[in-house]
N, C-alpha and C. Protein backbone atom coordinates (compact mmCIF):
# COMPACT_ATOMS: atom_id res chain seq x y z
N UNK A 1 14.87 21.06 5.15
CA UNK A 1 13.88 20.03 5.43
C UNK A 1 14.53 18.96 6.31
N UNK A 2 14.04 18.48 7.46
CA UNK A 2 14.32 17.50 8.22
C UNK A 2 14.13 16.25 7.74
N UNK A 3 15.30 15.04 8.16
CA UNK A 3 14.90 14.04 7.55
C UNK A 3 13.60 13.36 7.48
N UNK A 4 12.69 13.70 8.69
CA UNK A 4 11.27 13.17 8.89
C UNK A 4 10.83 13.69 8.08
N UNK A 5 10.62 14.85 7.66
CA UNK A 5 9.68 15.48 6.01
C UNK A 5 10.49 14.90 5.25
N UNK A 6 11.50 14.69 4.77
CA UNK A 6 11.49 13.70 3.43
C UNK A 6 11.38 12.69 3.88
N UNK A 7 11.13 11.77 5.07
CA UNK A 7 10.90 10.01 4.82
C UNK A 7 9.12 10.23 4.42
N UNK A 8 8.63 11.04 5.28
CA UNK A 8 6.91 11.59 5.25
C UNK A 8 6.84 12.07 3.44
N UNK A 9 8.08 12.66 2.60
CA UNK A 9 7.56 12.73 1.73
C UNK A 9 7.46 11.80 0.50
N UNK A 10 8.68 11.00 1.14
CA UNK A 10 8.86 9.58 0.76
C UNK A 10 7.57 8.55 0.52
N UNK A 11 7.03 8.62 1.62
CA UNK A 11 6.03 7.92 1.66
C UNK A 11 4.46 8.42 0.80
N UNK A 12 4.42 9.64 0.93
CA UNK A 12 3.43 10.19 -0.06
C UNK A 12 4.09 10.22 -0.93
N UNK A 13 5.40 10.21 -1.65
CA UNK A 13 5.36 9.68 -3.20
C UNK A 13 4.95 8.53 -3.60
N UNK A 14 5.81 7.25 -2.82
CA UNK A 14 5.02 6.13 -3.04
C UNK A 14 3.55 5.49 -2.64
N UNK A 15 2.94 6.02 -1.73
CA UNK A 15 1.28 6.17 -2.06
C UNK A 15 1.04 6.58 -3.57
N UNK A 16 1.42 7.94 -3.90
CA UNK A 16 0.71 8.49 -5.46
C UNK A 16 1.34 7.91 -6.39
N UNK A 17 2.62 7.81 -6.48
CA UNK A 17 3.07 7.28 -7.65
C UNK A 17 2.88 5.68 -8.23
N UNK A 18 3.16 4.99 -7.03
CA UNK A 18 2.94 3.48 -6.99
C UNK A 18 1.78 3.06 -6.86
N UNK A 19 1.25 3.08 -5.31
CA UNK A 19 -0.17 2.73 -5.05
C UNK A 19 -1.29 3.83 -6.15
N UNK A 20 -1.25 4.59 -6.40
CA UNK A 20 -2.63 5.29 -7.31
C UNK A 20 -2.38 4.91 -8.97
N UNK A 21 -0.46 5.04 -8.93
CA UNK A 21 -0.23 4.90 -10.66
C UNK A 21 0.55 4.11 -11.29
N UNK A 22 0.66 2.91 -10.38
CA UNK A 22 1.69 1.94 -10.64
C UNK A 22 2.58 2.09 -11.49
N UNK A 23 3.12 2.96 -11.01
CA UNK A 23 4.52 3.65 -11.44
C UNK A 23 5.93 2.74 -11.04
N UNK A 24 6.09 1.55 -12.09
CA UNK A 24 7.05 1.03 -11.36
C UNK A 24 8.75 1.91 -11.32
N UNK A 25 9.09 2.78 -11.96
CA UNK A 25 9.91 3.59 -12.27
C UNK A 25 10.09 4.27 -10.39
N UNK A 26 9.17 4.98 -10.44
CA UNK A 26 8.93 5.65 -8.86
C UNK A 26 9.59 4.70 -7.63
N UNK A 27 8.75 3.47 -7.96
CA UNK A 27 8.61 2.06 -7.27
C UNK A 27 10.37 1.87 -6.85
N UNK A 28 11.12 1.45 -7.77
CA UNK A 28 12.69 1.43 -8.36
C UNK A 28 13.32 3.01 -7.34
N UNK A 29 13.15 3.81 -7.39
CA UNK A 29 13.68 5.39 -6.72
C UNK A 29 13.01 4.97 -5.36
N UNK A 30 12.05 4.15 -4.88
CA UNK A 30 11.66 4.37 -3.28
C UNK A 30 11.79 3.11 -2.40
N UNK A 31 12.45 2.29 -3.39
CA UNK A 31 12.31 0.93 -2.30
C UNK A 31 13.61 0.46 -2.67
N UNK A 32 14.49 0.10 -1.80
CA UNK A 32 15.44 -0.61 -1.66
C UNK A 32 15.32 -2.18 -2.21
N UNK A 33 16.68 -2.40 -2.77
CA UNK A 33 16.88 -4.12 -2.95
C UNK A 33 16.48 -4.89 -2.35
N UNK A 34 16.91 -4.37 -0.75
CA UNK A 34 16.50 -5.50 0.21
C UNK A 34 15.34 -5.02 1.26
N UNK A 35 14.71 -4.66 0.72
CA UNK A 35 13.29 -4.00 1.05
C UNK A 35 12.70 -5.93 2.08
N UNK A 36 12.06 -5.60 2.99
CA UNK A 36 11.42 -6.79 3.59
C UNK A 36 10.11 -6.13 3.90
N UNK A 37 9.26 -7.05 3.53
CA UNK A 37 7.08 -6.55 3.95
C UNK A 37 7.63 -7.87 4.74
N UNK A 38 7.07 -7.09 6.56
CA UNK A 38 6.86 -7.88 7.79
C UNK A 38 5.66 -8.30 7.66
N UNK A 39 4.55 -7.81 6.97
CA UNK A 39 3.45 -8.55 6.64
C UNK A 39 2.69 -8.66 5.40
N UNK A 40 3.61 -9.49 4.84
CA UNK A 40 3.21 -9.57 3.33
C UNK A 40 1.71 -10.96 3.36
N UNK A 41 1.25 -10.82 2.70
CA UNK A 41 0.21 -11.55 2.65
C UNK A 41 0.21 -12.84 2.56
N UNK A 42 0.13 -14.15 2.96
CA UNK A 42 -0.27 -15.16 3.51
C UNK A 42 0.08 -15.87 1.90
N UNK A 43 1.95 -16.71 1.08
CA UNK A 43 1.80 -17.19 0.20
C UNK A 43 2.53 -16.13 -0.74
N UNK A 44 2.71 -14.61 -0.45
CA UNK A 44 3.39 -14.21 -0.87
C UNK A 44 4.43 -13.84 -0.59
N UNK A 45 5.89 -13.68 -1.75
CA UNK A 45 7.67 -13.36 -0.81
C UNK A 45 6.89 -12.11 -0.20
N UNK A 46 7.74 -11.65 0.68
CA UNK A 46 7.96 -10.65 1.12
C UNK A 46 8.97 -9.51 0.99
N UNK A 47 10.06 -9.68 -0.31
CA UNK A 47 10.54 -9.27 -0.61
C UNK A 47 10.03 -7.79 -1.75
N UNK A 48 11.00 -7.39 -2.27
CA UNK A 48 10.85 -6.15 -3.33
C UNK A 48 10.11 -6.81 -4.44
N UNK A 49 10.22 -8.17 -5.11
CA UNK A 49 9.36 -8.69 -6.06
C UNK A 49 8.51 -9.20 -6.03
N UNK A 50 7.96 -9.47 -4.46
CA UNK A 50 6.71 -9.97 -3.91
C UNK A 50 5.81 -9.29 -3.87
N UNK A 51 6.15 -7.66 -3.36
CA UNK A 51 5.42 -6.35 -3.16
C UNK A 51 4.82 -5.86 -4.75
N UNK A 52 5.93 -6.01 -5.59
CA UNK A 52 5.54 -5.55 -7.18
C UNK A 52 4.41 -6.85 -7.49
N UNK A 53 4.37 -8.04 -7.19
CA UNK A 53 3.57 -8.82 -7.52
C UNK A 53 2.19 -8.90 -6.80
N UNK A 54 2.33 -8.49 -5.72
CA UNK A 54 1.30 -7.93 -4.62
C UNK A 54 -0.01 -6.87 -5.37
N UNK A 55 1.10 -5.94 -5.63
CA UNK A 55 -0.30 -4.99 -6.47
C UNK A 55 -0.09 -4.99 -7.84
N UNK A 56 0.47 -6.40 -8.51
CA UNK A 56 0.02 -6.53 -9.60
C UNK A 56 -1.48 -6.87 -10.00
N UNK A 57 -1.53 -8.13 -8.40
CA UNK A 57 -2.84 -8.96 -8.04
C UNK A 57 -4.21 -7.43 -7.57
N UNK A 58 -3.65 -6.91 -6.50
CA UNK A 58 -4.52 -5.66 -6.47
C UNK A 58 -4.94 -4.82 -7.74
N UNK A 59 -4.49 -4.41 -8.67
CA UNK A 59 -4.28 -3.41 -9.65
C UNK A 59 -5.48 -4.96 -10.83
N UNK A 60 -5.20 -6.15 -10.45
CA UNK A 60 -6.45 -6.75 -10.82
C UNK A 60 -7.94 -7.11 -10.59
N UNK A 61 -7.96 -6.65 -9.34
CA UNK A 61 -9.14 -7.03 -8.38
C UNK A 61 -9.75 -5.62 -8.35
N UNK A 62 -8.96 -4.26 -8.16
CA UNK A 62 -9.36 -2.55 -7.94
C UNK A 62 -8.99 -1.91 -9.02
N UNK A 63 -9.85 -1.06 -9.53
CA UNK A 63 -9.48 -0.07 -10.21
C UNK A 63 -9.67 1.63 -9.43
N UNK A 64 -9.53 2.81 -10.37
CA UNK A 64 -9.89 3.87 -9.77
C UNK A 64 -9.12 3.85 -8.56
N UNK A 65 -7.69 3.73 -7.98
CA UNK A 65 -7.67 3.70 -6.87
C UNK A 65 -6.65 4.94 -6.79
N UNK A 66 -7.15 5.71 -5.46
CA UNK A 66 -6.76 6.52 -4.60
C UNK A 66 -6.35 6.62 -3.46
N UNK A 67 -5.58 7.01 -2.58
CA UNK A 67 -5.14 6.99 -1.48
C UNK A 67 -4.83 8.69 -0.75
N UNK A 68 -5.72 8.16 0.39
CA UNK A 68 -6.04 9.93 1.24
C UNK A 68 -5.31 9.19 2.67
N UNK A 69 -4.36 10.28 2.41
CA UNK A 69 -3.49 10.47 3.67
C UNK A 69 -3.97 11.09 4.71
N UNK A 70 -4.67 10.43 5.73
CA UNK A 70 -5.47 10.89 6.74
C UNK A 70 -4.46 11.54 7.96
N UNK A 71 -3.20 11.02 8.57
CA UNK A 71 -1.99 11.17 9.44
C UNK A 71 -1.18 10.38 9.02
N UNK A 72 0.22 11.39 9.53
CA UNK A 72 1.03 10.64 9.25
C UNK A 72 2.37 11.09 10.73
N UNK A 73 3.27 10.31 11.33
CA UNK A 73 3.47 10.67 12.44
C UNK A 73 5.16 10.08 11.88
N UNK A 74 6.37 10.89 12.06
CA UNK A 74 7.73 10.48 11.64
C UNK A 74 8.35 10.79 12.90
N UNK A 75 9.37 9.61 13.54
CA UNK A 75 10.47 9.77 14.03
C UNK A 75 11.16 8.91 14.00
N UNK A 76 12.54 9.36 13.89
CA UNK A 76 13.73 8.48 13.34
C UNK A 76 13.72 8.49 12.14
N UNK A 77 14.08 6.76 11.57
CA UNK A 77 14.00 6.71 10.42
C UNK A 77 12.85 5.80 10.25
N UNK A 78 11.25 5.71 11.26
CA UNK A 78 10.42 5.38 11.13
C UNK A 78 9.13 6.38 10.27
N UNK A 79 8.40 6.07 9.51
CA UNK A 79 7.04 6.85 9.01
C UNK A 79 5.76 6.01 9.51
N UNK A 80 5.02 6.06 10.29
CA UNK A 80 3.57 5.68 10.77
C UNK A 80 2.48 6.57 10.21
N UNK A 81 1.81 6.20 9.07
CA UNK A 81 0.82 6.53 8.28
C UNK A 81 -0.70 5.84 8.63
N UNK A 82 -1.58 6.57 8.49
CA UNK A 82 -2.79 6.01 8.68
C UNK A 82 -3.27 6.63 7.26
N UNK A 83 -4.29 5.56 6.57
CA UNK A 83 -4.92 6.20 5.03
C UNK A 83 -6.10 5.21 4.68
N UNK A 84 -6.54 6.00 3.94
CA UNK A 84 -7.68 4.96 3.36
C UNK A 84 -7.54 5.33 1.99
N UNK A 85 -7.40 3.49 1.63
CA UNK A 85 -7.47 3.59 -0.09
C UNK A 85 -9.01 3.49 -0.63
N UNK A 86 -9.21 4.43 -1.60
CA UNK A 86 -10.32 4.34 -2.36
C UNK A 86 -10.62 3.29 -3.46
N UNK A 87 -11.10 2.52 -3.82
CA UNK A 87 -11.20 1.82 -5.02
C UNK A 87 -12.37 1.45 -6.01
N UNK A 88 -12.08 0.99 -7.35
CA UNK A 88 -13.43 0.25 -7.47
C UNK A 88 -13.64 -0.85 -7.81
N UNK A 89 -14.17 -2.23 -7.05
CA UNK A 89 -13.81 -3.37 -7.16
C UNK A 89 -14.35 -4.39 -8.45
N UNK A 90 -12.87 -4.40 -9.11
CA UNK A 90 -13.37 -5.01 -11.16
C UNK A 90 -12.92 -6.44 -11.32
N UNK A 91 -12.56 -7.27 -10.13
CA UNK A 91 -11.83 -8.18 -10.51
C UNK A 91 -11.75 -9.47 -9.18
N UNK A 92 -12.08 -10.38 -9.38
CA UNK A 92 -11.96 -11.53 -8.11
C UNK A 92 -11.19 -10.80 -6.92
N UNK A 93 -11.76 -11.02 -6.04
CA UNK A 93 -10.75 -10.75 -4.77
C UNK A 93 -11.39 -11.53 -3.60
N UNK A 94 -10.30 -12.56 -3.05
CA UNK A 94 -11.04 -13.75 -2.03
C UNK A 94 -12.27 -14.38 -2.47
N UNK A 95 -11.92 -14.86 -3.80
CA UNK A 95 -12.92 -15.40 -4.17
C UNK A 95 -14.49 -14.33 -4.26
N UNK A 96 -14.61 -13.68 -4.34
CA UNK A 96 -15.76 -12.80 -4.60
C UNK A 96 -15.59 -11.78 -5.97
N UNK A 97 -16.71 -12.43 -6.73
CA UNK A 97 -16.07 -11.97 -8.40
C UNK A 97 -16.75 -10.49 -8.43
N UNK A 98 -16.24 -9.68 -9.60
CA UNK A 98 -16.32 -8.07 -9.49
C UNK A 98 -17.90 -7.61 -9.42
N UNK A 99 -17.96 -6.58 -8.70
CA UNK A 99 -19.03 -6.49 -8.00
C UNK A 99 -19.54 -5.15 -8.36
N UNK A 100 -18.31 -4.24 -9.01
CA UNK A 100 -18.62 -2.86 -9.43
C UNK A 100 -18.57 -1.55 -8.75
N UNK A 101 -18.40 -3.04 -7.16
CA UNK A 101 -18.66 -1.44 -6.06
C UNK A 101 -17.10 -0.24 -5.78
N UNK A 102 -17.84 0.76 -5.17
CA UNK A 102 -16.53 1.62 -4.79
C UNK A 102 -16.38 0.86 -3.25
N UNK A 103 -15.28 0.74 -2.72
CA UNK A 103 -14.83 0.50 -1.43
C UNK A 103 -13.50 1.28 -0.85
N UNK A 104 -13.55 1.34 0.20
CA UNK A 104 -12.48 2.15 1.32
C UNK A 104 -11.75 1.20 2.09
N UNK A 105 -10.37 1.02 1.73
CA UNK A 105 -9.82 0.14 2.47
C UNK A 105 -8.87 1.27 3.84
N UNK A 106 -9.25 0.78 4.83
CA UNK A 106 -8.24 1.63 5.50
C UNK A 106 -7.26 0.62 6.12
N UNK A 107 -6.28 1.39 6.55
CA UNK A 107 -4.40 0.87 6.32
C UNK A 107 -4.13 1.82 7.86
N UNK A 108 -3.34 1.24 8.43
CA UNK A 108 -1.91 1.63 9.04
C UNK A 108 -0.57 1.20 8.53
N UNK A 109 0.16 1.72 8.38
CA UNK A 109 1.20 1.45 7.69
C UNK A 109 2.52 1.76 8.41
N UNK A 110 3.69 1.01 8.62
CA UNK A 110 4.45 1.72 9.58
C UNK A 110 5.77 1.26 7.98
N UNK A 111 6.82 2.27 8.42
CA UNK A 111 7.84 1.39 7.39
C UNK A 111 9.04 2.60 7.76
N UNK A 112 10.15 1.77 7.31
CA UNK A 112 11.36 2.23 7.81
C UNK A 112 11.87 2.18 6.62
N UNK A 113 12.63 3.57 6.73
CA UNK A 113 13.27 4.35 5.60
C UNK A 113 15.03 4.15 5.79
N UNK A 114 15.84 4.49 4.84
CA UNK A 114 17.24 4.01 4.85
C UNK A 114 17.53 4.70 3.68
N UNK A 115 18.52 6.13 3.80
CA UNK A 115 18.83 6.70 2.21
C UNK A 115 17.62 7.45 1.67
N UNK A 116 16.30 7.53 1.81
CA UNK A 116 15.03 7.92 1.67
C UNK A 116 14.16 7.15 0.76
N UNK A 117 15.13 5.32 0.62
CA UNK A 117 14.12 4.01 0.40
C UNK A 117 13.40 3.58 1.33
N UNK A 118 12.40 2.87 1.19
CA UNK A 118 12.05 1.44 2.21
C UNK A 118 12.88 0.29 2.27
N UNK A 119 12.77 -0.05 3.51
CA UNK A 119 13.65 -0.91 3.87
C UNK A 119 12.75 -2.13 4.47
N UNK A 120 11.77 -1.41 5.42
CA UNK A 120 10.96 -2.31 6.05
C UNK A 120 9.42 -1.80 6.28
N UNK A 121 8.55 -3.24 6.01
CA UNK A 121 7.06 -2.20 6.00
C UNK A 121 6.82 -3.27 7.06
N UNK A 122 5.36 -2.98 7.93
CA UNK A 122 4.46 -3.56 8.61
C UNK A 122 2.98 -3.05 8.49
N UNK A 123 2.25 -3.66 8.17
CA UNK A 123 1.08 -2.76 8.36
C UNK A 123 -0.68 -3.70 7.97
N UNK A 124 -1.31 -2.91 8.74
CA UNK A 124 -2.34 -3.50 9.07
C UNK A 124 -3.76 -2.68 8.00
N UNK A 125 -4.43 -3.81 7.67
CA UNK A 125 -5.37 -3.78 6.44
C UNK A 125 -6.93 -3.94 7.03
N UNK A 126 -7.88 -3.27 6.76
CA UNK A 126 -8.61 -3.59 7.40
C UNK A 126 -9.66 -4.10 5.99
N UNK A 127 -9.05 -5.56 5.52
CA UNK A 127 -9.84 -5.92 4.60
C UNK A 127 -10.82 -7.06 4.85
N UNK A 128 -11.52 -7.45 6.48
CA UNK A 128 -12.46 -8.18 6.55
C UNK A 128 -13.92 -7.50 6.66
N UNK A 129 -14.09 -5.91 6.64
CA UNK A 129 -14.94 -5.13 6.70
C UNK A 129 -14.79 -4.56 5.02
N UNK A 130 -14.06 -4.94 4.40
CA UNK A 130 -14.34 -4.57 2.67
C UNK A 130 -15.12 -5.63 2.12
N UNK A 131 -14.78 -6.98 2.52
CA UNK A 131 -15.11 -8.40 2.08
C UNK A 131 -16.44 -8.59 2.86
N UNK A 132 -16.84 -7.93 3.64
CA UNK A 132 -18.26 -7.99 4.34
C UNK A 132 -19.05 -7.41 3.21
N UNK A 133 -18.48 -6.09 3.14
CA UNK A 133 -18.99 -5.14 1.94
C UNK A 133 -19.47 -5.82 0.88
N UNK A 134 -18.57 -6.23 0.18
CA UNK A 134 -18.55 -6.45 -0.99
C UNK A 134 -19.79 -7.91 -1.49
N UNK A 135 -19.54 -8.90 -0.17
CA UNK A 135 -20.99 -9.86 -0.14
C UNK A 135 -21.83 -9.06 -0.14
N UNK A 136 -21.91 -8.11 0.11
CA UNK A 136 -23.56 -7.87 0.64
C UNK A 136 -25.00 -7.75 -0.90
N UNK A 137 -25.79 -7.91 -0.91
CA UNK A 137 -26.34 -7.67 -2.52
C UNK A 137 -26.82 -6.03 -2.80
């Protein structure tokens, strides 16, 4: 197996294990100490305990959540993923209290691997078309 299939499989572990089963155990085996989110959310570290606190807040706002690996494109020690998370929304999020609905968040995700941890994420959320959603009656 080339290192690009294990950073690619890297990354679909931590989609299923973390993002679907908040598996912090998994979490610990795929992310480095000095893990940095280039775009951690607005107020949160960006570090490895920022990220665990990140979808502590998610894992309060979504339930039911899934993640479908639509592409995924590896070279180097880069992984560029495109996905959409499935969810179902049980809990405040931007101020909009639970609503019951299912929603599709879709993601680009880029992140750099080191040893077959994360080291570095960037990635783009397309959560002003969920929050449209989710007003609507």
């Amino acid at each position: 197996m080339t290192l690009q299939e294990q950073n690619k499989n890297t990354v679909l572990r931590f989609n299923k294990e973390f993002l679907e089963q908040a598996n912090l155990e998994s979490f610990h085996q795929l992310v480095a100490p000095d893990f940095i989110n280039r775009t951690a959310p607005t107020g949160t570290p960006n570090d490895t305990p920022g990220l665990i606190k990140f979808m502590e807040m998610f894992n309060k706002s979504f339930s039911d959540i899934t993640v479908s690996i639509e592409h995924q494109i590896a070279e180097d020690d880069f992984v560029t993923t495109r996905k959409v998370i499935h969810a179902t929304h049980i809990g405040e999020v931007m101020g909009i209290a639970a609503t019951g609905k299912k929603v599709a968040i879709n993601v680009i995700d880029i992140v750099r691997l080191r040893d077959g941890k994360y080291v570095e994420h960037w990635g783009i959320r397309d959560m002003l078309s969920v929050v449209n959603y989710l007003k609507q009656a």
